[in-house]
Every structure is written in C-alpha cells, then in structure tokens.
C-alpha atoms as a PDB file:
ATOM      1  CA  UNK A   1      -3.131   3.019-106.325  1.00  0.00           C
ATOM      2  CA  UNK A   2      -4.188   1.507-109.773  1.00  0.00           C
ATOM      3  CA  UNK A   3      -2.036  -0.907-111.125  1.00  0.00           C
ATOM      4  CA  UNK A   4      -3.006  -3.256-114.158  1.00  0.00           C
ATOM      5  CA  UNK A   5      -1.170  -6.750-114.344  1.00  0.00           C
ATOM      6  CA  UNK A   6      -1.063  -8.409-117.652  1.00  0.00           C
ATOM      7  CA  UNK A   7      -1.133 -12.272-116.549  1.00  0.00           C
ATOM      8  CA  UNK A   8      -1.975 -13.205-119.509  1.00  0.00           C
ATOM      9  CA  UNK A   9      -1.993 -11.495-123.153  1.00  0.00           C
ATOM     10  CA  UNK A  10      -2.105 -14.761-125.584  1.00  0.00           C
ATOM     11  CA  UNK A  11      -4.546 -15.624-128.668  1.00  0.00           C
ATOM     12  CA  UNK A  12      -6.305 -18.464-128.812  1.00  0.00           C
ATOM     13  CA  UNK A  13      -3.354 -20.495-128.203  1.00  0.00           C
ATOM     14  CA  UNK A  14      -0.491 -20.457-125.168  1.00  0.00           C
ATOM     15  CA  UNK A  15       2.760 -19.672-126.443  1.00  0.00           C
ATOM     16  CA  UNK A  16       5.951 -20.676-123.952  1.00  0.00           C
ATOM     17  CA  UNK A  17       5.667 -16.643-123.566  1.00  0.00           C
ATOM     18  CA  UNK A  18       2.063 -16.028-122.915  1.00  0.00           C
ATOM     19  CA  UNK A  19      -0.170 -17.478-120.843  1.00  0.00           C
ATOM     20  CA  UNK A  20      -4.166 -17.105-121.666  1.00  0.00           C
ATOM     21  CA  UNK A  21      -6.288 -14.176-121.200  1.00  0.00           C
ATOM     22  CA  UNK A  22      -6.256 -12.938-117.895  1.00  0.00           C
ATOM     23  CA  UNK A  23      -5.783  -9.252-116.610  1.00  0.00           C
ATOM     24  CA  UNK A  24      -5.708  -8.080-113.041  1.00  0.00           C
ATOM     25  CA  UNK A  25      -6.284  -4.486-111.584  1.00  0.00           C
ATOM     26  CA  UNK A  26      -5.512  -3.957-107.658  1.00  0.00           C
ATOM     27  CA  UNK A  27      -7.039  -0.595-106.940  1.00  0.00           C
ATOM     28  CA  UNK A  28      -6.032  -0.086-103.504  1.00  0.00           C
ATOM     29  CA  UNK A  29      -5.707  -3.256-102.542  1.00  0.00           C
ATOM     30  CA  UNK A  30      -8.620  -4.429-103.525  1.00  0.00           C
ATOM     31  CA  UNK A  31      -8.584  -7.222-106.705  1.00  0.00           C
ATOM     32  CA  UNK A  32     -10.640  -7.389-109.149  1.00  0.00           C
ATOM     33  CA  UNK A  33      -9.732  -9.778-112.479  1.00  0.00           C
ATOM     34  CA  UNK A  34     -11.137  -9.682-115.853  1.00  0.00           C
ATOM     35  CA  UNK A  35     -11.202 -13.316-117.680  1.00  0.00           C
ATOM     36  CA  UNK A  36      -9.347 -15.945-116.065  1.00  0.00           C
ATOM     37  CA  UNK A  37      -7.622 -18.405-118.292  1.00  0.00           C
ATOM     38  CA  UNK A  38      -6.061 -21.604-117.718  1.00  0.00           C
ATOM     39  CA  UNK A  39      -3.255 -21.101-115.643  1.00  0.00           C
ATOM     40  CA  UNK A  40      -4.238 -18.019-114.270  1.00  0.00           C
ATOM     41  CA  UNK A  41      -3.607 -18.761-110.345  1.00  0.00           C
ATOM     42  CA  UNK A  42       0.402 -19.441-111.156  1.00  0.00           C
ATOM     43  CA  UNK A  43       1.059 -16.552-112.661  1.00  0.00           C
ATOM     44  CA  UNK A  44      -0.889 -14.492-110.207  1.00  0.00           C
ATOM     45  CA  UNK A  45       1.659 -16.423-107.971  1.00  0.00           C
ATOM     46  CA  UNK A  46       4.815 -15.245-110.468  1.00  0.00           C
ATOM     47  CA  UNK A  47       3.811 -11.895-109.899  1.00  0.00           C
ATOM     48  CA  UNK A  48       3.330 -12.187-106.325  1.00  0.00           C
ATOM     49  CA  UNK A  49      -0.443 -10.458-106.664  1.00  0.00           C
ATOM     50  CA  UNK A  50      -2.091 -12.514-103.811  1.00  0.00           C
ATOM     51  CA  UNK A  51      -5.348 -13.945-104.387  1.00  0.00           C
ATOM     52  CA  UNK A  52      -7.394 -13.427-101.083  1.00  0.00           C
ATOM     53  CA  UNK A  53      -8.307 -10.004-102.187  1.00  0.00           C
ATOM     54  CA  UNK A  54     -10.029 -10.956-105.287  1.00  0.00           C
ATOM     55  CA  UNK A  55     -13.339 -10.246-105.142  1.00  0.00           C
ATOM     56  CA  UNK A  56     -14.877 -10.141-108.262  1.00  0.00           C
ATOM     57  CA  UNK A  57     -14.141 -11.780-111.830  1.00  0.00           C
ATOM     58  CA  UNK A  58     -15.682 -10.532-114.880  1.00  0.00           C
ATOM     59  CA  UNK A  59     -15.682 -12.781-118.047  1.00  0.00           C
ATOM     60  CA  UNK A  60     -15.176 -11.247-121.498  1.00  0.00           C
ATOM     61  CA  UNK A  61     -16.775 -14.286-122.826  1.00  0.00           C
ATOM     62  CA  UNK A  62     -17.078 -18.452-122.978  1.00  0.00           C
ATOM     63  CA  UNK A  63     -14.361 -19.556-124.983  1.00  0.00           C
ATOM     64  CA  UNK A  64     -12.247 -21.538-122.705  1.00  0.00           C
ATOM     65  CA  UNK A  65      -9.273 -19.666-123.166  1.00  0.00           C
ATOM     66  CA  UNK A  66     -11.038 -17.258-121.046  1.00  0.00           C
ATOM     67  CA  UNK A  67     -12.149 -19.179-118.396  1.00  0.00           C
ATOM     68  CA  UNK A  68     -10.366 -22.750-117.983  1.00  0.00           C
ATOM     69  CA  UNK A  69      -8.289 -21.258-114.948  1.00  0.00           C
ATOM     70  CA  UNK A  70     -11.496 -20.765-112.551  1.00  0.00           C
ATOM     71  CA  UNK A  71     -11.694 -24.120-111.362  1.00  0.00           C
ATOM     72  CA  UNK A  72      -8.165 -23.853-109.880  1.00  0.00           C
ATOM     73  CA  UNK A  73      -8.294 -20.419-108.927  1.00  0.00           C
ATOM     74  CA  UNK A  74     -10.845 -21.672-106.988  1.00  0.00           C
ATOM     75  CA  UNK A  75      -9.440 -24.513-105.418  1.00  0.00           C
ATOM     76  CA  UNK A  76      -6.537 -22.870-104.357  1.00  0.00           C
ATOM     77  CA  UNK A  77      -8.408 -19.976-102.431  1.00  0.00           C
ATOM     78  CA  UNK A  78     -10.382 -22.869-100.363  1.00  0.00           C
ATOM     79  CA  UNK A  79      -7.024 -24.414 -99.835  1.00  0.00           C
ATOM     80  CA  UNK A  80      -5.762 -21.140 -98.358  1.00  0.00           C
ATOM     81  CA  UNK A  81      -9.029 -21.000 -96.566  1.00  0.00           C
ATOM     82  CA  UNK A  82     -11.080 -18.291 -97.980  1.00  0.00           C
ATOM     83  CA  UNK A  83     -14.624 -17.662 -96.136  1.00  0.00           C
ATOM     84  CA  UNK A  84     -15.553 -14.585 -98.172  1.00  0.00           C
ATOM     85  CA  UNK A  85     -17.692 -14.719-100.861  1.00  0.00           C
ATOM     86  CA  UNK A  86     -16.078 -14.219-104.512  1.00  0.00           C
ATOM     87  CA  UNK A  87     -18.466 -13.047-107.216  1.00  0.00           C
ATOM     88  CA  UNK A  88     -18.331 -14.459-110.945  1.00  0.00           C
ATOM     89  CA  UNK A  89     -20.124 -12.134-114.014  1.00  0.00           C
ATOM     90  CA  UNK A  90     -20.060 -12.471-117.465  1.00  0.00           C
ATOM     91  CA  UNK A  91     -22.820 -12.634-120.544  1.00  0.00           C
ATOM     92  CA  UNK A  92     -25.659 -15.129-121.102  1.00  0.00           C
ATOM     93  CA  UNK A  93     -24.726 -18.277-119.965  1.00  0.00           C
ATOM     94  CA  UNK A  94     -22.322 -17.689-117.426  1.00  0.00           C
ATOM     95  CA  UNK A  95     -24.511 -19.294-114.266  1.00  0.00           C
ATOM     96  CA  UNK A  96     -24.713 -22.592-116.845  1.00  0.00           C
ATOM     97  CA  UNK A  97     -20.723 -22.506-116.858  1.00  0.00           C
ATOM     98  CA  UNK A  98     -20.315 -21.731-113.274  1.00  0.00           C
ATOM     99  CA  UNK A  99     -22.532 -25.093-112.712  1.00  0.00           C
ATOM    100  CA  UNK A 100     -20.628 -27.169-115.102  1.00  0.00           C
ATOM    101  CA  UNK A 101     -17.210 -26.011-113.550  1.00  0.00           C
ATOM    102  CA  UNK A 102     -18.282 -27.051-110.288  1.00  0.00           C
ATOM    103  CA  UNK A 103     -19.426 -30.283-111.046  1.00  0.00           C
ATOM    104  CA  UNK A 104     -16.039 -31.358-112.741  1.00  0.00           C
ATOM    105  CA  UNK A 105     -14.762 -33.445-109.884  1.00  0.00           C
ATOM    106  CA  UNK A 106     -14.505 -33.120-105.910  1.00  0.00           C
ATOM    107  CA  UNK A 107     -14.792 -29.490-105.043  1.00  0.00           C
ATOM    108  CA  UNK A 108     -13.059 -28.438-101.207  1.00  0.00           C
ATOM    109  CA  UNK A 109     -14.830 -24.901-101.637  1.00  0.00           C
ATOM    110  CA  UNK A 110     -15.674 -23.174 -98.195  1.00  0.00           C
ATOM    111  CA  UNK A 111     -16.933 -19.882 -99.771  1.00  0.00           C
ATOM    112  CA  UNK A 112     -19.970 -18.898-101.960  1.00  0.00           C
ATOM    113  CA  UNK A 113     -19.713 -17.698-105.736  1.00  0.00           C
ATOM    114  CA  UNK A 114     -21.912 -15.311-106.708  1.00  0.00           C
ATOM    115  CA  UNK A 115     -22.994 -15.546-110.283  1.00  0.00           C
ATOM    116  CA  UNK A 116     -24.630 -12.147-112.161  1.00  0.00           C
ATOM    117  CA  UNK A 117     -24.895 -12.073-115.480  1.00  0.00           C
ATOM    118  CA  UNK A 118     -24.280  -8.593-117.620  1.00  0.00           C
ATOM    119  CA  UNK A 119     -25.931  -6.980-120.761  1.00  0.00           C
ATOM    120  CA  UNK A 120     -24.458  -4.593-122.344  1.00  0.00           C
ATOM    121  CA  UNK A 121     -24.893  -1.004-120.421  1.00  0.00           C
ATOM    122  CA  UNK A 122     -25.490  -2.977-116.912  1.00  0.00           C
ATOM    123  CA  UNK A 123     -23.168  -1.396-114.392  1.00  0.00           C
ATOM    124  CA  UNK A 124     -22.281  -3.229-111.338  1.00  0.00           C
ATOM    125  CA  UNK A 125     -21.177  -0.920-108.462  1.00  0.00           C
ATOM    126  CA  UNK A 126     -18.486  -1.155-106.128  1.00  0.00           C
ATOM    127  CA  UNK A 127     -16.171   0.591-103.336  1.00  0.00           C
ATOM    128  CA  UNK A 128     -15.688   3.740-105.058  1.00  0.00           C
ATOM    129  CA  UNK A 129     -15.539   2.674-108.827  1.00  0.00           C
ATOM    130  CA  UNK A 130     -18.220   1.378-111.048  1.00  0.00           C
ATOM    131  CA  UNK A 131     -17.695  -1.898-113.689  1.00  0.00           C
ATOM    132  CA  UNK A 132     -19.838  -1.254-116.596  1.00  0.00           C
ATOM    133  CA  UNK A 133     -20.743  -3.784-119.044  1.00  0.00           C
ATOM    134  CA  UNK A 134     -20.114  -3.063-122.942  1.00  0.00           C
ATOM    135  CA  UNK A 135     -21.369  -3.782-126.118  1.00  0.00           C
ATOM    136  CA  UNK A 136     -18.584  -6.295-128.209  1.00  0.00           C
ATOM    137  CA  UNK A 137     -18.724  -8.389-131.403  1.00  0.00           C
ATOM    138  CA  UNK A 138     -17.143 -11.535-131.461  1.00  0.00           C
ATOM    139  CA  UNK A 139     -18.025 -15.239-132.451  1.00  0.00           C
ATOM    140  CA  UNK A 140     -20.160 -15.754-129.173  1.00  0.00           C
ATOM    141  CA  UNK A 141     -21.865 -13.678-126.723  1.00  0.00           C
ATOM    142  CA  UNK A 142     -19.364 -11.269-125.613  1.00  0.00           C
ATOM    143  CA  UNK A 143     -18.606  -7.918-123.629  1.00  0.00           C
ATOM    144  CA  UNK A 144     -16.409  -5.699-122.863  1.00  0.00           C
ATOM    145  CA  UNK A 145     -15.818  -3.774-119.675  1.00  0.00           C
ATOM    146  CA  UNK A 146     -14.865  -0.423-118.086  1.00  0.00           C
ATOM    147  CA  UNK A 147     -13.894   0.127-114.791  1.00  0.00           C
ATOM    148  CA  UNK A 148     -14.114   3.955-113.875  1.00  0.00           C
ATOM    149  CA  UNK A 149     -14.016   5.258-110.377  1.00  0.00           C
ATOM    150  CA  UNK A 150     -15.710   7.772-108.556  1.00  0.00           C
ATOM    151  CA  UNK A 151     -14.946  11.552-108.953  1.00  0.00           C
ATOM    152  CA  UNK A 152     -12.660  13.087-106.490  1.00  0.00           C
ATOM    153  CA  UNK A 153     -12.970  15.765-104.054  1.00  0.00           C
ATOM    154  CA  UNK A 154     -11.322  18.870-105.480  1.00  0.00           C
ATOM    155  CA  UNK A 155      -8.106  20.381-103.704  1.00  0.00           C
ATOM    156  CA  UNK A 156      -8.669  22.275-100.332  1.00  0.00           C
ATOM    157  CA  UNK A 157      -7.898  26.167-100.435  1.00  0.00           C
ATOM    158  CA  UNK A 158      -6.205  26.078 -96.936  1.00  0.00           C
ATOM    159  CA  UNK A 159      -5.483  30.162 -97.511  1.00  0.00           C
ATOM    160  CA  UNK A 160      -9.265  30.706 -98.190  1.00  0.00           C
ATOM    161  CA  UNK A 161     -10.273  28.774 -95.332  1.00  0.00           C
ATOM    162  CA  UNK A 162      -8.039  30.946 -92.809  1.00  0.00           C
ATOM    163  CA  UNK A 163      -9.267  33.810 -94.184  1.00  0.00           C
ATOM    164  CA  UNK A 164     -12.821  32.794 -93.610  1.00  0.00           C
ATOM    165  CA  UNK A 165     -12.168  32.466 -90.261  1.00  0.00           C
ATOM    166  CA  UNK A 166     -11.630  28.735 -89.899  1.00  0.00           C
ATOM    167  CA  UNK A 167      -9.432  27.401 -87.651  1.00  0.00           C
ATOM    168  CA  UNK A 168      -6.895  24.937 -88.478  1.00  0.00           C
ATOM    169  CA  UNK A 169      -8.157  21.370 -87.349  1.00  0.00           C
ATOM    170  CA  UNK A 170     -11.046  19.604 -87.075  1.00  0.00           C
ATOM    171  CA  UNK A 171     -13.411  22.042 -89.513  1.00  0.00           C
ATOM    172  CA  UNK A 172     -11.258  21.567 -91.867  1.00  0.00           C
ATOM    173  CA  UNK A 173     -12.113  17.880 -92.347  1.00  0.00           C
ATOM    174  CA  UNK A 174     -15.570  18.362 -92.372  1.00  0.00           C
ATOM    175  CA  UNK A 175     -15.074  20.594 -95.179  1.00  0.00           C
ATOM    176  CA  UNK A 176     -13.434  18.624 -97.254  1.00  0.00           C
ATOM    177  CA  UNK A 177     -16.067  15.646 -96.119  1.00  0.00           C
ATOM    178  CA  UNK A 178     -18.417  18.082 -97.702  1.00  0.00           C
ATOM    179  CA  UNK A 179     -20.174  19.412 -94.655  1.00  0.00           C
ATOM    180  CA  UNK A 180     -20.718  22.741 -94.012  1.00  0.00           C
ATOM    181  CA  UNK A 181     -19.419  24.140 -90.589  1.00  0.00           C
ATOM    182  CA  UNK A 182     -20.321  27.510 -88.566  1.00  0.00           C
ATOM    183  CA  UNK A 183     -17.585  29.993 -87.344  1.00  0.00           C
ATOM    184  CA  UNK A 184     -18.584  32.811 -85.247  1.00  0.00           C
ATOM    185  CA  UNK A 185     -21.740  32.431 -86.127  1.00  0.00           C
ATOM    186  CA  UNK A 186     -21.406  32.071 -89.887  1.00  0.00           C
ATOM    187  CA  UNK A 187     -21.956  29.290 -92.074  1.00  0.00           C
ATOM    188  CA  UNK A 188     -19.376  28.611 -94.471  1.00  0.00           C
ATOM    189  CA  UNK A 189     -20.157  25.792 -97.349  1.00  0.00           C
ATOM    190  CA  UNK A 190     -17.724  23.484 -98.879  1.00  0.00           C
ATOM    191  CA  UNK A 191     -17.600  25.148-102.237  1.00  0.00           C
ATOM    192  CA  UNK A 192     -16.003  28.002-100.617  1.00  0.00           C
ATOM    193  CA  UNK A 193     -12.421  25.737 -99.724  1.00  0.00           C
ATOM    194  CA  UNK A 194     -13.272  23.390-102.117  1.00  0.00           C
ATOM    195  CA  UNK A 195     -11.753  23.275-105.661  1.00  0.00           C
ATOM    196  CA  UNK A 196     -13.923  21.669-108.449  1.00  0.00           C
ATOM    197  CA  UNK A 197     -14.522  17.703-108.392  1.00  0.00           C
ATOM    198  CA  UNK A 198     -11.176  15.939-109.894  1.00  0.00           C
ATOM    199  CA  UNK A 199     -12.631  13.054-112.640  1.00  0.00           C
ATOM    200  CA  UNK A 200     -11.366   9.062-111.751  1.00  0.00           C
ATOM    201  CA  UNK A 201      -9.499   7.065-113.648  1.00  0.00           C
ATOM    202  CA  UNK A 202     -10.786   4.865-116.309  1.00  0.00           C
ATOM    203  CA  UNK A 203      -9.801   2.003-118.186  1.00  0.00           C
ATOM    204  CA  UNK A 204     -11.424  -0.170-120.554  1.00  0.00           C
ATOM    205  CA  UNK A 205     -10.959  -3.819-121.938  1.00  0.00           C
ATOM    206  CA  UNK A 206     -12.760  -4.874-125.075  1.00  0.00           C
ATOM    207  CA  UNK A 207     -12.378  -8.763-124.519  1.00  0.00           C
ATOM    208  CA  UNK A 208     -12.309 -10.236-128.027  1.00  0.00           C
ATOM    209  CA  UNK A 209     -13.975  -8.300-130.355  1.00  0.00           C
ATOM    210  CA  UNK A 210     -14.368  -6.473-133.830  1.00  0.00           C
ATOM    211  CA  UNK A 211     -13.757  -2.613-133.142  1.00  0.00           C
ATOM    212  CA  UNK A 212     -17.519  -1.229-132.490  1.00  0.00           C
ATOM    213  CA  UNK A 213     -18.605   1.494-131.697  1.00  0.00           C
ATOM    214  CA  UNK A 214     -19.444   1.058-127.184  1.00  0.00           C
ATOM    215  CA  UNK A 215     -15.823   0.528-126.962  1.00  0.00           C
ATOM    216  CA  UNK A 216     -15.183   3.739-128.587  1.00  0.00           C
ATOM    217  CA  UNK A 217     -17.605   5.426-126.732  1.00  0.00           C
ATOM    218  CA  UNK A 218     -16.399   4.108-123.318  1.00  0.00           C
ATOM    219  CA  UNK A 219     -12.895   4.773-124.250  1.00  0.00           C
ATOM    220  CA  UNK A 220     -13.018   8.043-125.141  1.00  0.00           C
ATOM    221  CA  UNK A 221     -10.688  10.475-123.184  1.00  0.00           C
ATOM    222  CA  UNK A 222      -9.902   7.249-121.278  1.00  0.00           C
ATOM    223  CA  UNK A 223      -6.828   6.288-119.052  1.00  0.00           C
ATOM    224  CA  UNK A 224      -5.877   2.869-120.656  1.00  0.00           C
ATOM    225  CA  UNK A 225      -7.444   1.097-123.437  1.00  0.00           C
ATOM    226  CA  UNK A 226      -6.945  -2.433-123.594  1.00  0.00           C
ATOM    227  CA  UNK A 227      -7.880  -3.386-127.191  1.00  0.00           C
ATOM    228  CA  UNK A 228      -7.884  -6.984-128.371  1.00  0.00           C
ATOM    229  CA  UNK A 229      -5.009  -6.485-131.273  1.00  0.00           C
ATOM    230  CA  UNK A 230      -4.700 -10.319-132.285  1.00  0.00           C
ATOM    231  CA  UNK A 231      -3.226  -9.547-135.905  1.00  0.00           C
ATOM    232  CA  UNK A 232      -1.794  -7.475-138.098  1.00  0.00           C
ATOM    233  CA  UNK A 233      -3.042  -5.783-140.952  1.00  0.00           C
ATOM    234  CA  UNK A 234      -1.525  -8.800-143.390  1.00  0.00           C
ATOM    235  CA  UNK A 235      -4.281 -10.765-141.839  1.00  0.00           C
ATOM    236  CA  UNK A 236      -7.215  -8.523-141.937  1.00  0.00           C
ATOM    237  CA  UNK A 237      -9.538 -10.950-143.784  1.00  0.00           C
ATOM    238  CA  UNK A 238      -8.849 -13.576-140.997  1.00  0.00           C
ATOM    239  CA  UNK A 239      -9.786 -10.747-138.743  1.00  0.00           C
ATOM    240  CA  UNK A 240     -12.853 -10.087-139.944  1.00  0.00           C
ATOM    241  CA  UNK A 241     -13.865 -13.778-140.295  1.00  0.00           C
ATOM    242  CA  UNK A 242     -12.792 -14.743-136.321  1.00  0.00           C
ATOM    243  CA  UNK A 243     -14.325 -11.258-135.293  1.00  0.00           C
ATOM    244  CA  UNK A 244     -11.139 -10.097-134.392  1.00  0.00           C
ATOM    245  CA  UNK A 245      -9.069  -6.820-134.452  1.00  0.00           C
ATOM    246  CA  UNK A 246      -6.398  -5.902-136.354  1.00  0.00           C
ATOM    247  CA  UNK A 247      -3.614  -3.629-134.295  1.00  0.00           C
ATOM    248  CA  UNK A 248      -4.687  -1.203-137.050  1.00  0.00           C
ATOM    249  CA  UNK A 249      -8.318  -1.504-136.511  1.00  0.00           C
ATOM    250  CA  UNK A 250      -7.554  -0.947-132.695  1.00  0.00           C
ATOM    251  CA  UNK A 251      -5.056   1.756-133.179  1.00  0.00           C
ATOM    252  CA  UNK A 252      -7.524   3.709-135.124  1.00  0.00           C
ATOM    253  CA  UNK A 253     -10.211   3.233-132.407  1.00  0.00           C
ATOM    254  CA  UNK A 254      -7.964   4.475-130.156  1.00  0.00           C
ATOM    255  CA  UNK A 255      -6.812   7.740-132.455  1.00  0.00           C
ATOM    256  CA  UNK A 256     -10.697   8.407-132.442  1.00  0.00           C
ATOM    257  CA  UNK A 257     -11.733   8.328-128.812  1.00  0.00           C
ATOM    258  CA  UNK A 258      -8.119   9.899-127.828  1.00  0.00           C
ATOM    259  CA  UNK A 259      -7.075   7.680-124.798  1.00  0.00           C
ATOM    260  CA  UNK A 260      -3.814   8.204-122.875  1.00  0.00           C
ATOM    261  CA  UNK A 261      -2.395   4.626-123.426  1.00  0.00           C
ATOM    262  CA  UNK A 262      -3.239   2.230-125.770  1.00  0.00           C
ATOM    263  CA  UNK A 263      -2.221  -1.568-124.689  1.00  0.00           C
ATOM    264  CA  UNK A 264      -2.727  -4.164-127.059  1.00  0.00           C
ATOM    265  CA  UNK A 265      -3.302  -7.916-126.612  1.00  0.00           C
ATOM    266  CA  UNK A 266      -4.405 -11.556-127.178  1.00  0.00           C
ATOM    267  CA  UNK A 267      -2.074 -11.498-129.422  1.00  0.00           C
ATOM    268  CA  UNK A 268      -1.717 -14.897-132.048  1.00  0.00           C
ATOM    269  CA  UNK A 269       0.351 -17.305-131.844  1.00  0.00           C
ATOM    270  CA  UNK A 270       1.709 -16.374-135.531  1.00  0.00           C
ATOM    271  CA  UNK A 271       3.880 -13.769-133.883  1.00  0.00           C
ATOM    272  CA  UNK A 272       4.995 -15.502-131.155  1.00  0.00           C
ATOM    273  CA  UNK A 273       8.662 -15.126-131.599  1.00  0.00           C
ATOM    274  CA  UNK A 274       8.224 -11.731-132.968  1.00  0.00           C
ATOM    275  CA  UNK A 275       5.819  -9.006-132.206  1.00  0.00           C
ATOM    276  CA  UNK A 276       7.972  -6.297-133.197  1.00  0.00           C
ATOM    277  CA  UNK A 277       5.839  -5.972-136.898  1.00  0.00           C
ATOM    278  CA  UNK A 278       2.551  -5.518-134.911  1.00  0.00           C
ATOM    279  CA  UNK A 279       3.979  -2.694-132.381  1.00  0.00           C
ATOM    280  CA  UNK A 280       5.522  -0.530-135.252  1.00  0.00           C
ATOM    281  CA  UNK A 281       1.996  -0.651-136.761  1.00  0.00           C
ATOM    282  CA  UNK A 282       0.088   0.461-133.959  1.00  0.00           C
ATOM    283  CA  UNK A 283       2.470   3.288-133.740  1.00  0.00           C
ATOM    284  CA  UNK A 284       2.303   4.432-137.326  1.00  0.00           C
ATOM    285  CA  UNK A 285      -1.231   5.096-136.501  1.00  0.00           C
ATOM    286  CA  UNK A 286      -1.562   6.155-132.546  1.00  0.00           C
ATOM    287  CA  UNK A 287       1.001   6.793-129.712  1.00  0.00           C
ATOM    288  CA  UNK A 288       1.372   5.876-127.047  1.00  0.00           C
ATOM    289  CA  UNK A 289       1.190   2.004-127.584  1.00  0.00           C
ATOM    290  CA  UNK A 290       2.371  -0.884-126.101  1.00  0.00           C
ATOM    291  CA  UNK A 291       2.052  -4.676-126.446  1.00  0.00           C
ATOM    292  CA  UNK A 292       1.616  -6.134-123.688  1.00  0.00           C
ATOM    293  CA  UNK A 293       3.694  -8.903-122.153  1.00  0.00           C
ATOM    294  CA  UNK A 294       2.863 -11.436-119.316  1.00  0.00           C
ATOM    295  CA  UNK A 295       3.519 -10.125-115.960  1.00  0.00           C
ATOM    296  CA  UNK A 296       3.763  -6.543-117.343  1.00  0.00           C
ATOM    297  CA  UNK A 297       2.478  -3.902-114.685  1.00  0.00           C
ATOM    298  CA  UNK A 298       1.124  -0.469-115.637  1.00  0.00           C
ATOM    299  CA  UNK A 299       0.626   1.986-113.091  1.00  0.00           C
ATOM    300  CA  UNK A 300      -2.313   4.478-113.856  1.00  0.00           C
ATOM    301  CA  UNK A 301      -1.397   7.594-111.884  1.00  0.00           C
ATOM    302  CA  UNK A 302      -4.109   9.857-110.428  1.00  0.00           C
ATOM    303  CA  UNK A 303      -6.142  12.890-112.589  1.00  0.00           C
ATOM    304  CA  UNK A 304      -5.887  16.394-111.698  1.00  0.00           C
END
C-alpha cells in the first residue's frame, strides 16, 4: 500500500475549499507527512487517517502556511497519549522553530520530537524507503523531497525451482529471502528462481518553488510528481517574482522528466471558485494531470 492524501492543497491563503499545505502518504501503515499547515490535525480527522502512526514530518519550508498546524498536531497526539517519539526535519532553521513552537503556551507533551535538519542531497532512511532531501528555489530556505522505496525481490520461478530439485516448502522461502539452499547435495543460488529486482515506487514533492533543475532530476521516470502549480500562465511575472510555478512551468517539468502522474497544488486563492483554466493548461502541455483537491486520495499501485 501507497496512498497519498491531499489534506491540504491551498496558496498562501485558506480558501473555504482548501485547507493549507499539508500532504500525507501511509505506506503500509506507516505515516509519514510532508508540511503541516494550520489545521492540519482536523482534516487528518475528515479523512479518518489516524495520527498515532505518524512518525516523521518533513517541512518544505518556514512560511507559516506550512507549519502553523504542528503545535496542535502535537497536542492532540499527547492528548491521545502518544509515548513514541515523532521526528520533525526541514531546512536551516527548523530546530529554532521547533523551540519557538514549544514555548507558545502550556505544552501536555509526553513524547520526544526529534529535530534533523536537511540540505539538499541528505537522505534520511527508513523501513524500506528512503526520504531524500532536494534542491528548491523559493523566497526562503526551501526543499523539496522524494520518497522512493527499496527495490523489490523479483518474481519466483516456482517451475524452475521444481525442476532443480527443490521441494515445495520451506526452501522455497529461503530463496526468495535470498539465501542459497542445498538439495541432494547441490547448491542452488537465488538467481536461479529469482527474476530480476522489481524498482519501488517514487514520488516527489517540490514544496514551493521555481521549476529547477533537482526536481527534474528526482522526478524523472517517477510515480507521482507533486509540483507546486500556484498560477497560471496569465500570471507568470507574479510567478517569477514570489518564486513560484506556473502550471505551465510545472507541466513542462513534468513532460521533461516523463513521470506517470502529474498532481498539481498550492494553488492561489485567485482561482478559488474556479480551477478549471489552470487544469486545461496543464493538459495542453502533459497528461496525465490532476489538481488536487483536499481530502483527495491517490493510490500508487506497485511496479513490475
């Protein structure tokens, strides 16, 4: 399982429709969010996500409209009595947040945070997938991030293993495990059942940012990229001057470094009752594309 939640895809400013930037990704079970704005712990609630299987949150950057929903995120875990420990990373700066956050009145919190901060190409390793820090360009320190799991074992040749002499049960495990295992007195290796290694699933998430070129780079043959596509092409100038991205610019990027699924969001208030214009852009220039919508799940099914 690999499911993305969109609990938040606004701009700088809420809309009655969006809520600030905040995306979730459960990979089997386990959660793991990337920027947490203000109101983030309700609508994790709307979509019924759980929060006691968060264990890591990884800012984009310091604007508040990424991060003004930590403090109650973590209230309510200590409420619910969380023990484990919850780790926070961003870019430069982030520890100085952290400590600011926690001094903003009487904290209840039973657990510890755990605050790294990420430069671009650090890569902080988990169960079976890897977060890797990117290179962004926006108005403060910034990054982006990709999340890309381990390879996996290739198929098992269950025909090829009988006919090696293998008997069904046990040895066949081990082979797939990756261990070799003796039948009758001859050793017979893994890459003799084994197909080749199947690639994991990866999906990127710019954060705020011009298009450059580590998002490209990251994204290419990707599962999902999640592009910051504020604006449309009418307000390209504005764009450039907010370090922003056009759906054009991000379309483009996507066209280049052919990803599966292109999602687009933080998208401005300006087309708040309308985002039909921007959607018919991105698709003059790349398909598939989608903007996303809060509370919008995407299910990223497995490679072969």
């Amino acid at each position: 399982m690999l499911q993305i939640i969109f609990l938040g895809t606004a701009g700088s400013l809420p809309t009655p429709e969006r809520n600030p930037s905040a995306i979730l990704i459960n990979r089997e079970g386990e959660l793991v969010l990337f920027d947490c704005g203000e109101g983030t712990q309700r609508q994790m609630m709307k979509a019924r996500t759980g929060m006691m299987r968060l264990g890591h949150i990884f800012l984009t950057h310091l604007h508040a409209d990424h991060f003004l929903g930590i403090p109650g995120l973590l209230e309510t875990m200590a409420f619910q009595g969380r023990t484990e420990p919850l780790v926070i990373a961003g870019p430069v700066r982030t520890s100085r947040l952290l400590m600011h956050l926690t001094a903003i009145g009487c904290c209840s919190r039973s657990f510890e945070v755990q605050v790294v901060e990420m430069s671009p190409g650090d890569t902080m390793s988990l169960d079976g997938y890897r977060v890797i820090a990117l290179r962004t360009e926006h108005s403060v320190p910034s990054l982006g991030y990709c999340l890309e799991e381990d390879d996996r074992p290739g198929r098992f040749n269950r025909d090829r293993a009988v006919e090696l002499g293998i008997p069904v049960g046990p040895l066949f495990g081990k082979l797939q495990r990756g261990q070799c295992v003796e039948v009758n007195g001859t050793l017979v290796r893994p890459d003799q059942v084994m197909g080749a290694a199947r690639p994991g699933r990866r999906v990127v998430y710019s954060g705020d940012t011009r298009p450059v070129q580590d998002v490209e780079d990251a994204a290419r043959g990707a599962d999902v990229l999640i592009h910051d596509g504020a604006l449309g092409s009418e307000m390209a100038e504005w764009a450039k001057e907010t370090r922003h991205s056009t759906v054009a610019e991000a379309a483009d990027l996507a066209s280049r470094a052919g990803v599966a699924l292109l999602v687009l969001t933080h998208i401005s208030s300006r087309y708040s009752e309308n985002c039909a214009p921007l959607l018919k852009e991105a698709l003059q220039r790349f398909a598939p594309a989608v903007v996303a919508e809060d509370l919008m799940k995407i299910d990223v099914p497995l490679r072969e």
